[in-house]
Protein backbone atom coordinates (compact mmCIF):
# COMPACT_ATOMS: atom_id res chain seq x y z
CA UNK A 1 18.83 -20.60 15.17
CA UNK A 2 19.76 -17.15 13.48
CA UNK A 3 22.23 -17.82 10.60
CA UNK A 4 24.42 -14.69 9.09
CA UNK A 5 26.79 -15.11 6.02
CA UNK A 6 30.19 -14.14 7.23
CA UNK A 7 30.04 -11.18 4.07
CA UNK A 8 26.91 -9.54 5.58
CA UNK A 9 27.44 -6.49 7.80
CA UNK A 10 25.01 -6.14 11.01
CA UNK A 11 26.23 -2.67 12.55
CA UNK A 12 26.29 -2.23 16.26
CA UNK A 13 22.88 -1.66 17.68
CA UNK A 14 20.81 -3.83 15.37
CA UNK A 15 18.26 -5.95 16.58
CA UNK A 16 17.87 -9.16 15.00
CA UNK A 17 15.16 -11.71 16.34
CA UNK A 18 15.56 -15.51 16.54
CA UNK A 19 15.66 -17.66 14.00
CA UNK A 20 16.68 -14.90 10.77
CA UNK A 21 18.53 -16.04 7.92
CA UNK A 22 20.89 -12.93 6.75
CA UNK A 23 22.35 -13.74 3.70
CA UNK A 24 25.28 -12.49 1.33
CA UNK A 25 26.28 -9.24 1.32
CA UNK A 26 23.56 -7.87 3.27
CA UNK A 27 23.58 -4.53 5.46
CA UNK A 28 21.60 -3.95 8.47
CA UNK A 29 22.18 -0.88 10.14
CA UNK A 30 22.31 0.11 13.19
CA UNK A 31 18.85 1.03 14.38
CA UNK A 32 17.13 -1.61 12.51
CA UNK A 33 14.93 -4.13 14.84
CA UNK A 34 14.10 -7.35 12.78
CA UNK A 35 11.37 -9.75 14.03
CA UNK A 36 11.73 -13.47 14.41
CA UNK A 37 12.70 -15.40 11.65
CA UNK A 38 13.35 -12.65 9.02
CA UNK A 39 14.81 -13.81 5.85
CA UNK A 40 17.49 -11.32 3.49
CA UNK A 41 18.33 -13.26 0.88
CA UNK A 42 21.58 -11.87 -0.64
CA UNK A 43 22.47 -8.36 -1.18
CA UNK A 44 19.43 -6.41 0.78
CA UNK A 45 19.99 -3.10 2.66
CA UNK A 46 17.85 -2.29 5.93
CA UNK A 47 18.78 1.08 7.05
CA UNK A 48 17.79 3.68 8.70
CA UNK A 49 15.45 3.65 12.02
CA UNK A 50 13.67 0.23 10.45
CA UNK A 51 11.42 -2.13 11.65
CA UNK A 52 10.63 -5.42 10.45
CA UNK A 53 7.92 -7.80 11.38
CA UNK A 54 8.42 -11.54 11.67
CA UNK A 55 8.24 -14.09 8.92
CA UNK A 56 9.30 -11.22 6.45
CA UNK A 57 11.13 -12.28 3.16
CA UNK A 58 13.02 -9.64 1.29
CA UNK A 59 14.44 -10.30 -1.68
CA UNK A 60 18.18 -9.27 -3.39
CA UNK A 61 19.07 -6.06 -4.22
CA UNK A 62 15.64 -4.47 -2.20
CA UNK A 63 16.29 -1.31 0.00
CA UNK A 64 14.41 -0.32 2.82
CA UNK A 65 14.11 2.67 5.05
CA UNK A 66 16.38 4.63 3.22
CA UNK A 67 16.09 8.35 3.53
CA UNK A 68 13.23 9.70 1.31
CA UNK A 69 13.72 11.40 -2.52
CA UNK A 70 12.04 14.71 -1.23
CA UNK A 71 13.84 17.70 -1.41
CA UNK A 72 12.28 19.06 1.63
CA UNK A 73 13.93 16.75 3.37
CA UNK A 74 16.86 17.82 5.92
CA UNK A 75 17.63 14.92 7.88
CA UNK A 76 15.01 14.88 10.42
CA UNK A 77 14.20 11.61 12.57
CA UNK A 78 11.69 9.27 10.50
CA UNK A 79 11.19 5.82 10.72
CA UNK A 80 9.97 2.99 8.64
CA UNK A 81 7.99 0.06 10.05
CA UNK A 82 6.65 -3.12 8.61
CA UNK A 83 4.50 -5.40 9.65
CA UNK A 84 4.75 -9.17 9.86
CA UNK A 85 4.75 -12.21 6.99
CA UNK A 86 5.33 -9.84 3.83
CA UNK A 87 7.21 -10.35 1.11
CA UNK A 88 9.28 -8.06 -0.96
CA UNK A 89 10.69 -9.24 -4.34
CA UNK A 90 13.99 -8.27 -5.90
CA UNK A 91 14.52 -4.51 -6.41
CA UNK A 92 11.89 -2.66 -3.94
CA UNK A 93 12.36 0.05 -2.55
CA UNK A 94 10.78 1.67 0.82
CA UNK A 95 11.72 5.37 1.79
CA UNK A 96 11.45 6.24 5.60
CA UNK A 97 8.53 8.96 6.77
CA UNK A 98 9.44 12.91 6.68
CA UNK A 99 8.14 15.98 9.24
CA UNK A 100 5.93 16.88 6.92
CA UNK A 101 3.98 13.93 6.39
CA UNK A 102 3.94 12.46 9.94
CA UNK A 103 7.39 10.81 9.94
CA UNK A 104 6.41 7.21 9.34
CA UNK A 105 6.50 5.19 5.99
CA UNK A 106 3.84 1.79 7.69
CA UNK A 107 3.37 -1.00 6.13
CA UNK A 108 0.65 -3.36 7.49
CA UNK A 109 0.96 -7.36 7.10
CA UNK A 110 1.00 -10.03 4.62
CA UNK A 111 1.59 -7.79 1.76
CA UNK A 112 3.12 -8.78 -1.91
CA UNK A 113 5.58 -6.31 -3.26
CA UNK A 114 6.61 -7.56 -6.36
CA UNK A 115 9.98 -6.83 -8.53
CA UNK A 116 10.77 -2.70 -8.72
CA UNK A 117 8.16 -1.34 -6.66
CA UNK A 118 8.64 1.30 -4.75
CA UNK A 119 6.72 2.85 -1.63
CA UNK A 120 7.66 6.57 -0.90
CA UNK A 121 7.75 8.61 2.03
CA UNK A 122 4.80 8.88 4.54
CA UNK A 123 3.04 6.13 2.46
CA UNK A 124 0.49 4.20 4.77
CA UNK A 125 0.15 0.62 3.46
CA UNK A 126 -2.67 -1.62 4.91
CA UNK A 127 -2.89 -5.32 5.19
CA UNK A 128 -2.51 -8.41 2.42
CA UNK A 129 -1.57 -5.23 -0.56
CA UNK A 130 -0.20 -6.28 -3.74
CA UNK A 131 1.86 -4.18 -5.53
CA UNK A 132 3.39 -5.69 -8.86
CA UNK A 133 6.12 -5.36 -11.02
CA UNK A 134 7.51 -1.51 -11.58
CA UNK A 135 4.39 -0.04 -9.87
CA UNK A 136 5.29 3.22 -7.98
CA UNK A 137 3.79 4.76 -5.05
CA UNK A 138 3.99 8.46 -4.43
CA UNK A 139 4.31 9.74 -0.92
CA UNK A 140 1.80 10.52 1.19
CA UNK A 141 -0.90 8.12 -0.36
CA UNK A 142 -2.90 5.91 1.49
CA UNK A 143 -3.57 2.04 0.53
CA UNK A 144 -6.37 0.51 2.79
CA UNK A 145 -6.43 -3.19 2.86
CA UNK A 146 -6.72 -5.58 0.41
CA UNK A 147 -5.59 -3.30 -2.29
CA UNK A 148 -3.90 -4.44 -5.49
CA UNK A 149 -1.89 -1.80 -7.77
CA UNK A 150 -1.43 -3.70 -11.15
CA UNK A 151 2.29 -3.66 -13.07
CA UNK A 152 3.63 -0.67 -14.44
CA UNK A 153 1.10 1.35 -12.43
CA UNK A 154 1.64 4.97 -10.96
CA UNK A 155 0.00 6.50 -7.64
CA UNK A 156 0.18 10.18 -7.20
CA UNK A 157 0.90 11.83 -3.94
CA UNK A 158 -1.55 11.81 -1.52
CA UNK A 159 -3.54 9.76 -3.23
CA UNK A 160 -6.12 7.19 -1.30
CA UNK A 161 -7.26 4.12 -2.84
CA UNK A 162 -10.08 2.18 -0.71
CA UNK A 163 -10.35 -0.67 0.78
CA UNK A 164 -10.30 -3.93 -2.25
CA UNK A 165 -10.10 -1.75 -5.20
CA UNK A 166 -7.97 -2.99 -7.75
CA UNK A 167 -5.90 -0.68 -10.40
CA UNK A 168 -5.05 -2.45 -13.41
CA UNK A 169 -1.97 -2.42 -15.18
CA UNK A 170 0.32 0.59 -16.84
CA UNK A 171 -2.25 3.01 -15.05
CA UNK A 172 -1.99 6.41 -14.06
CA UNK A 173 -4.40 7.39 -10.73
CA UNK A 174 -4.16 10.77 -9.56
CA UNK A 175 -7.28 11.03 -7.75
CA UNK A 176 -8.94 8.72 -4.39
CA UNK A 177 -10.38 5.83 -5.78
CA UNK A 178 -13.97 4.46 -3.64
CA UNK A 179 -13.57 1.39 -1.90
CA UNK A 180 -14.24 -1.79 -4.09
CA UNK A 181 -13.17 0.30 -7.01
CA UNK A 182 -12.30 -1.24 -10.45
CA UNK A 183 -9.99 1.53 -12.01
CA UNK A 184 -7.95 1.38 -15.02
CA UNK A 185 -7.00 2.80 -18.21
CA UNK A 186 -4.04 4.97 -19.09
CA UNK A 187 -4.82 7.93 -16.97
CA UNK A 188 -7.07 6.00 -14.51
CA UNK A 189 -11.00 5.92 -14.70
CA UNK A 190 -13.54 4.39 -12.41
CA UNK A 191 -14.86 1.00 -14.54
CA UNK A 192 -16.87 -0.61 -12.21
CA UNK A 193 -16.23 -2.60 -9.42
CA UNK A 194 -13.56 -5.27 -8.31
CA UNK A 195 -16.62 -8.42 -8.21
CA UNK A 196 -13.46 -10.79 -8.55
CA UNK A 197 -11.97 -10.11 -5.51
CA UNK A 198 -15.40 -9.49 -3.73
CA UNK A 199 -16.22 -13.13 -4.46
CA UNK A 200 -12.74 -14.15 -3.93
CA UNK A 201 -13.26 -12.98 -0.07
CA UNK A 202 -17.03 -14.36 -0.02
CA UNK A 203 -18.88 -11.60 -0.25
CA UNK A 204 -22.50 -12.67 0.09
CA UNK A 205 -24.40 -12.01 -3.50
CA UNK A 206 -27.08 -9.53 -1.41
CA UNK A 207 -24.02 -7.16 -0.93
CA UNK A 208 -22.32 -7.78 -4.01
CA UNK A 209 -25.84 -6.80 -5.90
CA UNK A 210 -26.29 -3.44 -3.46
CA UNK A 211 -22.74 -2.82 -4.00
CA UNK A 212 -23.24 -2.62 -7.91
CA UNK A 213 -26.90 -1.08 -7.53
CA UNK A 214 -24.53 1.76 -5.56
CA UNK A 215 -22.26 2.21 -8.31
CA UNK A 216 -25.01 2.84 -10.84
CA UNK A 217 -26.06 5.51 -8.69
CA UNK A 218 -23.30 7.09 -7.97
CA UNK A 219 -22.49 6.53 -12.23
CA UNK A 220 -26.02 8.00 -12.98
CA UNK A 221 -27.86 9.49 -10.39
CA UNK A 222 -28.85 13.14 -9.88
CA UNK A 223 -26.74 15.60 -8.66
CA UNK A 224 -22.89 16.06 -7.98
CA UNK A 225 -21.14 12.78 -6.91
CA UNK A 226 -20.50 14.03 -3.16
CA UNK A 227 -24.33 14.75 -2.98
CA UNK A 228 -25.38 11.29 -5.02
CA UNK A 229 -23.17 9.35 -2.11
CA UNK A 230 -24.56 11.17 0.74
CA UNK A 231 -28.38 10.05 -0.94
CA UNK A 232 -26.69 6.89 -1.33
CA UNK A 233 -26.14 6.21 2.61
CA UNK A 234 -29.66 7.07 3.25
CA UNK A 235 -31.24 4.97 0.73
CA UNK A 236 -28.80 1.46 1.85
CA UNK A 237 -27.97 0.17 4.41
CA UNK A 238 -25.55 -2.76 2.87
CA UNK A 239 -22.19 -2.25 5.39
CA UNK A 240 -20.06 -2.63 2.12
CA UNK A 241 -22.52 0.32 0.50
CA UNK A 242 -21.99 2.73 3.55
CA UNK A 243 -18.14 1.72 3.82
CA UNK A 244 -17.68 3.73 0.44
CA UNK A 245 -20.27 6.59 1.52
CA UNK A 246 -17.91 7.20 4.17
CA UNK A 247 -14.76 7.12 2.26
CA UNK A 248 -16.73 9.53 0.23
CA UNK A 249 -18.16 11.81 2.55
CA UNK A 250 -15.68 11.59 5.30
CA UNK A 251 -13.49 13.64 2.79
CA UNK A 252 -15.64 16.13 1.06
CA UNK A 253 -12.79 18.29 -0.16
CA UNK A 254 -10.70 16.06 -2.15
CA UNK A 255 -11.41 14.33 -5.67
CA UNK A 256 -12.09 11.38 -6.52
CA UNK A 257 -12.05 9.40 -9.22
CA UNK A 258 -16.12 8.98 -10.79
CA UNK A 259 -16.98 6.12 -13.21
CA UNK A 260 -16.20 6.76 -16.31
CA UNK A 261 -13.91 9.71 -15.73
């Protein structure tokens, strides 16, 4: 049975499944469609053209799909949709999509957004993400699945970060980041690899041992990076290998971040 404090405000037009628990003070506008047994704990907005998947927490005082902090914005019709079983601590915040970067803001499922994170505009969130404490991501960027942005952390706009990388804390990443990726320091180099959560998700040791054979290539080997991954997905065939060639190669005009820079 769905269960709304008599102080919370659910505008006309809002969709709210079966079995949601809205608590005090909440606001859920008008366009907002929540999923089956969504939980707002006290004081959360959901605005804007919003959806929510089921089994959802959020948390007091979060925000989400508000209108984005771009200038360039003017009021155009963006939405914001998340998927189902996440959970989103007090104080995040999640800004709707703009024109200009595809008008969607998606969030995938089973994600961790801890206290004071925010997710900007056009930001395309993958599955089981962590984002902790006062980490920020710009708009535009990309977070495949699996992903964990330490505390303190900042992503810059249009930014990718590949699938099971991990950025430690209080860092600064303003180019992609390879799949598997270990980066951290205070303006965000390539360290190595993330072999904790590879054996976390049992990762057989054959790949794990191509994976870091890979990374001393692409640390040490001839040539620029671009042309040491392309010789890298000739020479291995390890699926986790050729899942960062193609991150790599698939997007030969960006930068990236290389290990130790």
């Amino acid at each position: 049975m769905t269960t709304i404090h008599p102080s919370a405000i659910i505008e006309d037009g809002a969709t709210v499944g079966e079995g949601c628990e809205i608590g005090p003070f909440c606001i859920v506008g008008a366009e907002v469609v929540l999923g089956d047994r969504v939980v707002l704990k006290s004081h959360v907005v959901i605005t804007g053209d919003t959806e929510i998947g089921e089994d959802t927490v959020v948390f007091s005082f979060s925000v989400l799909g508000e209108i984005p902090q771009d200038l360039k914005f003017k009021g155009e019709k963006c939405r914001t949709v998340i998927g189902k079983r996440n959970r989103f601590r007090e104080h995040v915040t999640v800004n709707a999509g703009t024109d200009g970067g595809g008008g969607v803001t998606r969030i995938g499922d089973d994600g961790l957004f801890m206290a004071g994170c925010h997710i900007a505009h056009d930001a395309q969130v993958g599955d089981r993400v962590i984002v902790v404490n006062s980490a920020a991501v710009a708009g535009h960027c990309v977070l495949e699945d699996d992903v964990i942005i330490g505390g303190l952390s900042g992503i810059h706009q249009f930014v990718r970060i590949g699938r099971g990388a991990i950025i430690g804390a209080v860092t600064m990443v303003t180019n992609d980041v390879i799949p598997y990726g270990l980066v951290q320091a205070s303006r965000g180099e390539l360290d190595g690899l993330n072999l904790v959560g590879l054996k976390r998700r049992g990762v057989n040791r054959a790949d794990i041992t191509a994976l870091r054979a890979a990374f001393q290539m692409l640390a040490q080997g001839e040539g620029t990076f671009s042309e040491r991954a392309r010789r890298l997905g000739e020479e291995n065939d390890s699926e986790y290998v050729q899942e960062i060639v193609a991150f790599i190669t698939g997007e030969s005009d960006r930068h990236f971040l290389t290990p130790g820079g």
